[in-house]
Protein backbone atom coordinates (compact mmCIF):
# COMPACT_ATOMS: atom_id res chain seq x y z
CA UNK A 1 149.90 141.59 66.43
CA UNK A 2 148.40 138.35 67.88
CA UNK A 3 147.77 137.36 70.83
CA UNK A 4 150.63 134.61 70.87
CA UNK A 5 153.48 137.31 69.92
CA UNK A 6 151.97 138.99 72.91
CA UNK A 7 152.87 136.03 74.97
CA UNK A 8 156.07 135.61 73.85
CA UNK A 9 157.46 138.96 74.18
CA UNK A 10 155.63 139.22 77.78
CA UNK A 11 157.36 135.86 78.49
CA UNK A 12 160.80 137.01 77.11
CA UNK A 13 160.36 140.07 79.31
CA UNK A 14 159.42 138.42 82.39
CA UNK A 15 162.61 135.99 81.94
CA UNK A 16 165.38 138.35 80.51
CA UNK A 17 164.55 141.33 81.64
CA UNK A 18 163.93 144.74 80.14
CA UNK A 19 167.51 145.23 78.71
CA UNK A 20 166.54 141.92 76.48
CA UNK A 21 163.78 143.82 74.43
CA UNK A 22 166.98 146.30 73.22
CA UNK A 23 168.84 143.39 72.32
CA UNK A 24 166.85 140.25 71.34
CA UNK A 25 169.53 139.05 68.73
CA UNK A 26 168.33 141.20 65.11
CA UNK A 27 171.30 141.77 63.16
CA UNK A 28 169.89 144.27 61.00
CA UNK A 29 171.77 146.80 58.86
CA UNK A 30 173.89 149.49 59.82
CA UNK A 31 172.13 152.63 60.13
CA UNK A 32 172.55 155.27 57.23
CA UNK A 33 171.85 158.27 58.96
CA UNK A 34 174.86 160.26 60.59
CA UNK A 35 175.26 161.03 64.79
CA UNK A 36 173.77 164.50 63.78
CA UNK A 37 170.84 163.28 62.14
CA UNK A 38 170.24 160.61 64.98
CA UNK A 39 169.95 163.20 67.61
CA UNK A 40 167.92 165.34 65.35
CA UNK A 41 165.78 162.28 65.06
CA UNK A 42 165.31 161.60 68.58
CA UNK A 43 164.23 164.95 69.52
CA UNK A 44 161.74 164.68 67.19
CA UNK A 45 160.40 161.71 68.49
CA UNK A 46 160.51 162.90 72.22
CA UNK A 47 158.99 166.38 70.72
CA UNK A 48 156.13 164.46 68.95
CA UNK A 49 155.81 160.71 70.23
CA UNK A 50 154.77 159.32 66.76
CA UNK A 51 152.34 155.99 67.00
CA UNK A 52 153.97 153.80 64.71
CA UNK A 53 157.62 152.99 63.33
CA UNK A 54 156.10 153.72 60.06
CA UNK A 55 155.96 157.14 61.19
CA UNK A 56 159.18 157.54 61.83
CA UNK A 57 160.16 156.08 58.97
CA UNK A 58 158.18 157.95 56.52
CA UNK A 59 160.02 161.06 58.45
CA UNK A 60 163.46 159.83 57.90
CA UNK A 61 162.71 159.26 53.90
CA UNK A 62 161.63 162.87 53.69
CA UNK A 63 164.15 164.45 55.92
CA UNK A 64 166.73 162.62 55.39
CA UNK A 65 166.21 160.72 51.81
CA UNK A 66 167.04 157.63 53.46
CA UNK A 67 164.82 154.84 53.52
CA UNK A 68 164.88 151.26 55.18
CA UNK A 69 161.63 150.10 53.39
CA UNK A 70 163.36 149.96 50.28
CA UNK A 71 166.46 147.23 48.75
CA UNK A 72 169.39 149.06 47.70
């Protein structure tokens, strides 16, 4: 990341607010993975903190053979 996303996102922060970094306007696609899997997911993450979002992602293909690398 460089050092002028840095400054945006700081700046965004510092003017909206926390709740703005949830909600900064992506419209991405709906998630594929059920309300089970999601809070199977998350305690996963809070049980093992991964570093990346690839991480996570790479465990959601192989637990869930769902991917959101990939075009359908």
């Amino acid at each position: 990341m460089d050092d002028d996303t840095i400054r945006y996102w700081y700046g965004q922060y510092m003017s909206r607010g926390v709740s703005w970094l949830g909600d900064f306007g992506y419209k991405g696609r709906a998630c594929e993975l059920t309300a089970a899997q999601q809070d199977e997911l998350k305690i996963w993450i809070s049980e093992t903190l991964p570093r990346s979002t690839s991480e996570i992602g790479q465990r959601i293909e192989k637990t869930f053979e769902v991917s959101y690398t990939k075009l359908h």
